[in-house]
N, C-alpha and C. Protein backbone atom coordinates (compact mmCIF):
# COMPACT_ATOMS: atom_id res chain seq x y z
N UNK A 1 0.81 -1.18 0.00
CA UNK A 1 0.00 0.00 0.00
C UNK A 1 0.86 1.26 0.00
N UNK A 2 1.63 1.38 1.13
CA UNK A 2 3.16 2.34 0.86
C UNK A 2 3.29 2.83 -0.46
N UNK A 3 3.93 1.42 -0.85
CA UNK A 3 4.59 1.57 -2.39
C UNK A 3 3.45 1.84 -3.30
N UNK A 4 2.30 1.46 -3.33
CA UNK A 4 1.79 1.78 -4.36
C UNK A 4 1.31 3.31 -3.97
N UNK A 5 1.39 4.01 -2.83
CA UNK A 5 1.17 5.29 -2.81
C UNK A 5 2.73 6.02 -3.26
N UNK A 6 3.36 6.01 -2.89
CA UNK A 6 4.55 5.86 -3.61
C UNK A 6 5.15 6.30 -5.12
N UNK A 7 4.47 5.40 -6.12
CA UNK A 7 4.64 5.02 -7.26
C UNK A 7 3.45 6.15 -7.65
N UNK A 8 2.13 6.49 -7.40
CA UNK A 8 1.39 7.57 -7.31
C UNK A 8 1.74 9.11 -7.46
N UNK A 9 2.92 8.64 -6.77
CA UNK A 9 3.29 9.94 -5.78
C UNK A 9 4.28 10.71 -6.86
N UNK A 10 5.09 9.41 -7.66
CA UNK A 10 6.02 9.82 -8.22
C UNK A 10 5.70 10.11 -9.62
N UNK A 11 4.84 9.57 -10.21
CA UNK A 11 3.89 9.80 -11.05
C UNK A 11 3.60 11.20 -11.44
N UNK A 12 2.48 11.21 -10.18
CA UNK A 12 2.45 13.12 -10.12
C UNK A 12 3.53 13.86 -10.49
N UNK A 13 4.18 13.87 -9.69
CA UNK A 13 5.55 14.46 -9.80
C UNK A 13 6.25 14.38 -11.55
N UNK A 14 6.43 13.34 -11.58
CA UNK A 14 6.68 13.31 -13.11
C UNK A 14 5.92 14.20 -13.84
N UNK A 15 4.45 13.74 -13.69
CA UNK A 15 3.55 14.81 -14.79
C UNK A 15 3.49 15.99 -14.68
N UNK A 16 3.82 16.81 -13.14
CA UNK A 16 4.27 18.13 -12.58
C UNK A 16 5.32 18.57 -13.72
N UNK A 17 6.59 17.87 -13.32
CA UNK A 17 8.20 18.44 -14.20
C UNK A 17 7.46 18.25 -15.62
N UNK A 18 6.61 17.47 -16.13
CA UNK A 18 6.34 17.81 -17.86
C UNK A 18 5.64 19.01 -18.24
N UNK A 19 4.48 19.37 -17.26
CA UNK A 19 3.97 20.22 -17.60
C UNK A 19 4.49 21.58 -17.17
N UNK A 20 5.42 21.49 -15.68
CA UNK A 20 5.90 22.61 -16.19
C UNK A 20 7.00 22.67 -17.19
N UNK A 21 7.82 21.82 -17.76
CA UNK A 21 8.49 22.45 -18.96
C UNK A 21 8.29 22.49 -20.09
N UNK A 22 6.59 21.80 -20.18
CA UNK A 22 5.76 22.77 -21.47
C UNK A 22 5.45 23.64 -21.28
N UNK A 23 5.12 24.17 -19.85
CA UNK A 23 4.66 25.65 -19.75
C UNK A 23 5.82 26.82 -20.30
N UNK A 24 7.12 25.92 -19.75
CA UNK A 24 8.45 27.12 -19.86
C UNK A 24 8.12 27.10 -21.29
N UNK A 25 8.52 26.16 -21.90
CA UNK A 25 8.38 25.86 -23.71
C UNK A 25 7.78 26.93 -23.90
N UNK A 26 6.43 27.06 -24.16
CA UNK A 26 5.12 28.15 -24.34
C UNK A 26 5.38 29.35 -24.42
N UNK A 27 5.51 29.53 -23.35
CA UNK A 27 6.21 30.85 -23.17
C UNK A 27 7.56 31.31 -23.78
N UNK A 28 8.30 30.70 -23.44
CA UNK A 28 9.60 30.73 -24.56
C UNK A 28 8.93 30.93 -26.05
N UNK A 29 8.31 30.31 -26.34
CA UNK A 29 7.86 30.70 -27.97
C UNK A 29 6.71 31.74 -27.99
N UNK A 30 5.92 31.97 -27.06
CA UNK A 30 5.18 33.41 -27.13
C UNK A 30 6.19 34.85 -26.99
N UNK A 31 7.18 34.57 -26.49
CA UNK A 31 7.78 35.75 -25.99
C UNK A 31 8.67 35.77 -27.75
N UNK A 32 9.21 34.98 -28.86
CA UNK A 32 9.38 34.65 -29.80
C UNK A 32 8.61 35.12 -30.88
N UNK A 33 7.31 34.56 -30.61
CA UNK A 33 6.53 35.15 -31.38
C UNK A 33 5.50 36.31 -31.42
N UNK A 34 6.33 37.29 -30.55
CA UNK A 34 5.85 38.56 -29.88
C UNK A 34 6.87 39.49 -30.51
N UNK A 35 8.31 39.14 -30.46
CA UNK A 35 9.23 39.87 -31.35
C UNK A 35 8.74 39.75 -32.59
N UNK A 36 8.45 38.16 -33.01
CA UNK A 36 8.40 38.26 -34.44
C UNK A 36 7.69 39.15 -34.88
N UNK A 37 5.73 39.68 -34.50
CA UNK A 37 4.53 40.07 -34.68
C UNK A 37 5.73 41.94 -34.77
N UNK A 38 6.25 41.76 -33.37
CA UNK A 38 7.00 43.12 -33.81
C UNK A 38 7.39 43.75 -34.89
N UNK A 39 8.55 42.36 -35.01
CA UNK A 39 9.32 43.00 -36.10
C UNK A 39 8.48 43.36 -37.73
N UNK A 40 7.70 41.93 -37.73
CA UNK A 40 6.63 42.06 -39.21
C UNK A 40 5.69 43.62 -39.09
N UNK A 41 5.23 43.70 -38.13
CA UNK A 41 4.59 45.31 -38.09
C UNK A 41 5.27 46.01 -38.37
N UNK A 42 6.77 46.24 -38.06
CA UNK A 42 7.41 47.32 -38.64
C UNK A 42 7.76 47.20 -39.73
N UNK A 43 8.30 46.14 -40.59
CA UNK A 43 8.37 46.00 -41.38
C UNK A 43 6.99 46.01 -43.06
N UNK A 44 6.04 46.10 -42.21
CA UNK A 44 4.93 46.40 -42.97
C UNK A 44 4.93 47.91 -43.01
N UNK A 45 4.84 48.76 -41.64
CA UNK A 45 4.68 49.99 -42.13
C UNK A 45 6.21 50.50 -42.99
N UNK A 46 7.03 49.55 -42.89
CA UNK A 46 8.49 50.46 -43.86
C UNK A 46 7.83 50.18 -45.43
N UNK A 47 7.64 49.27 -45.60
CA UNK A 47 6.63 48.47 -46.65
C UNK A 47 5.40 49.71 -47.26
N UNK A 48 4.69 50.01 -46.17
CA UNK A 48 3.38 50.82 -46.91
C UNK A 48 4.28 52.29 -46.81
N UNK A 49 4.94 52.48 -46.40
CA UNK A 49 5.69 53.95 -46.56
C UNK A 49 6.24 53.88 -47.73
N UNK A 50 6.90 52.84 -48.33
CA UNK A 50 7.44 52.43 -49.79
C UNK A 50 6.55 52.67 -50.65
N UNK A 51 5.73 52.23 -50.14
CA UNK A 51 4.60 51.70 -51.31
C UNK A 51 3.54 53.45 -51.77
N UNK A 52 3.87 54.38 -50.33
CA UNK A 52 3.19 55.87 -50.81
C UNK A 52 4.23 56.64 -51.31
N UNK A 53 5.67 56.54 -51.32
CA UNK A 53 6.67 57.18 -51.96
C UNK A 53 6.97 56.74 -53.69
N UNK A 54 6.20 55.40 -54.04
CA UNK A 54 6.25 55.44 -55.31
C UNK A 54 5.14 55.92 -55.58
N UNK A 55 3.74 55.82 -55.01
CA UNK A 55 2.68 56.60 -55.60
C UNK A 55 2.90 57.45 -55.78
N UNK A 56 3.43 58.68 -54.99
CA UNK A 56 3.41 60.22 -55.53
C UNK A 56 4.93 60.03 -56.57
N UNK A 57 5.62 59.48 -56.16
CA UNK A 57 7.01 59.38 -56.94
C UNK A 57 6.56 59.38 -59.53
N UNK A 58 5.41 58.14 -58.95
CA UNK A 58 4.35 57.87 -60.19
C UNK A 58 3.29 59.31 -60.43
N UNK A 59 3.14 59.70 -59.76
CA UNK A 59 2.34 60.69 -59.48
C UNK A 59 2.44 61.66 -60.31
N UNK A 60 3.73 62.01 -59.86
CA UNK A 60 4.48 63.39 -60.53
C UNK A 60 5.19 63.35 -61.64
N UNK A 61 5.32 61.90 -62.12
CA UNK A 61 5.94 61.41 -63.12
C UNK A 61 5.46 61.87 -64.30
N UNK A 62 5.63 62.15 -65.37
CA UNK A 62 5.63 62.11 -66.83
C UNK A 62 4.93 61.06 -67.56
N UNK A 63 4.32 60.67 -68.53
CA UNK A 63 4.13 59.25 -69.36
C UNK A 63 4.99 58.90 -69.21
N UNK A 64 6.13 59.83 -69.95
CA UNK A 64 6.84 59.34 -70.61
C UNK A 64 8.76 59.62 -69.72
N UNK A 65 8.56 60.23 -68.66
CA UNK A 65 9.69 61.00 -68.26
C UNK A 65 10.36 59.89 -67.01
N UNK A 66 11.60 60.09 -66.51
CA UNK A 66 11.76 59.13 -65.85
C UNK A 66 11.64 59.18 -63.99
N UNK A 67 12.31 58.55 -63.31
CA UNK A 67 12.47 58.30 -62.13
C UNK A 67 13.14 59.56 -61.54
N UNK A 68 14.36 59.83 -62.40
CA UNK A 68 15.08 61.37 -61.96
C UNK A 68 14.51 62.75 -62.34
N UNK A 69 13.82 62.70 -63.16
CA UNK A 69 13.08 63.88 -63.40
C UNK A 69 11.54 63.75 -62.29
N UNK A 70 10.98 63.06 -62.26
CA UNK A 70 9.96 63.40 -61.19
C UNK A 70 10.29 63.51 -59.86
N UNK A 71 11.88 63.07 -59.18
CA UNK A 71 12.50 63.22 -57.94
C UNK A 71 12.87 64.96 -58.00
N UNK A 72 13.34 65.37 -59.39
CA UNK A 72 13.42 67.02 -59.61
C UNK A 72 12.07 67.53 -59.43
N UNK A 73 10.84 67.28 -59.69
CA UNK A 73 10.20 67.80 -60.31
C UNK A 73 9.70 68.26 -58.69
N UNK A 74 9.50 67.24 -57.69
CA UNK A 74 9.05 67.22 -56.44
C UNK A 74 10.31 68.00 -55.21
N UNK A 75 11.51 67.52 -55.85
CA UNK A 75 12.19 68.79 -54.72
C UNK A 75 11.93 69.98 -55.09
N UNK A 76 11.68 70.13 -56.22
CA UNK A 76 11.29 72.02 -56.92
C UNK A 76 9.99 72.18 -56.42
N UNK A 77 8.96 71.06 -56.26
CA UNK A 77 7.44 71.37 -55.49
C UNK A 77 7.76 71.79 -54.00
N UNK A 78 8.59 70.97 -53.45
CA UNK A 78 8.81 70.83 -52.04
C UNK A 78 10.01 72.30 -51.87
N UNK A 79 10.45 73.18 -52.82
CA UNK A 79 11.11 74.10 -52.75
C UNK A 79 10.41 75.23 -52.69
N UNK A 80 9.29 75.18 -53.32
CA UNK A 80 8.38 76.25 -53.59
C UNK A 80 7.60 75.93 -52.23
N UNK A 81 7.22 75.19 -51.54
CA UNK A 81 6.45 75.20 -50.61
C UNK A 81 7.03 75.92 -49.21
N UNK A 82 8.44 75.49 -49.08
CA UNK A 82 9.02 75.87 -48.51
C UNK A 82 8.96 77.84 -48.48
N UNK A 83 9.24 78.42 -49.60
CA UNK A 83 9.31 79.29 -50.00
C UNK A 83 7.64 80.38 -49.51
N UNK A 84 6.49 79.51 -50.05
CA UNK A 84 5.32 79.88 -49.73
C UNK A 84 5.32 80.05 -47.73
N UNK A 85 5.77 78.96 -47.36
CA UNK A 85 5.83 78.95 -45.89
C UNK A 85 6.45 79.81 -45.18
N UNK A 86 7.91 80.29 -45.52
CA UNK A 86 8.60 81.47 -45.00
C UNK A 86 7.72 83.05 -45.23
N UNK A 87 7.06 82.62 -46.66
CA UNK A 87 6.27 84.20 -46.70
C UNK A 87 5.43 84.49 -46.16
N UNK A 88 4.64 83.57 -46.01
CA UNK A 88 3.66 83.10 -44.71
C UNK A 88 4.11 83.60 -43.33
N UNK A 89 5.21 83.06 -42.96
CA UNK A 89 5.77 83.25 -41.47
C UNK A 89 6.36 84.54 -41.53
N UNK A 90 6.69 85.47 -42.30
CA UNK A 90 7.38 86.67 -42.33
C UNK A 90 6.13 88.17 -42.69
């Protein structure tokens, strides 16, 4: 009777140490896949920030004109604005 309380006893115990080092496990990979969720969010908004710098980049573009002329075309927009803003503030 001992022993078979015993053997019970140790049992438990066994199934104790498994479950807690699935619990550690778990957690170890939530805390994993908490960076990951991180990192992919940022990497999405670097992504949709890309993705609105070629729209206006297309935007301002020409049919027919290229990549370096609509990067001119928008620092000369973004020059003049500048310009409007100081006259504004003065």
């Amino acid at each position: 009777m001992i022993q078979d309380i015993k053997l019970r006893f140790e049992r438990l115990i066994a199934l104790y140490e498994a479950q807690k080092e699935r619990s550690e496990n778990l957690s170890s990979e939530l805390v994993r896949c908490r960076e990951s969720n991180e990192a992919l969010v940022k990497q999405n908004a670097d992504l949709k920030n890309q993705i609105d710098k070629l729209k206006l980049s297309a935007a301002f573009r020409a049919n027919d004109g290229s990549a370096s002329e609509a990067k001119e075309r928008i620092e000369r927009l973004v020059g003049e604005i500048d310009k409007c803003i100081s006259l504004l503030e003065s």
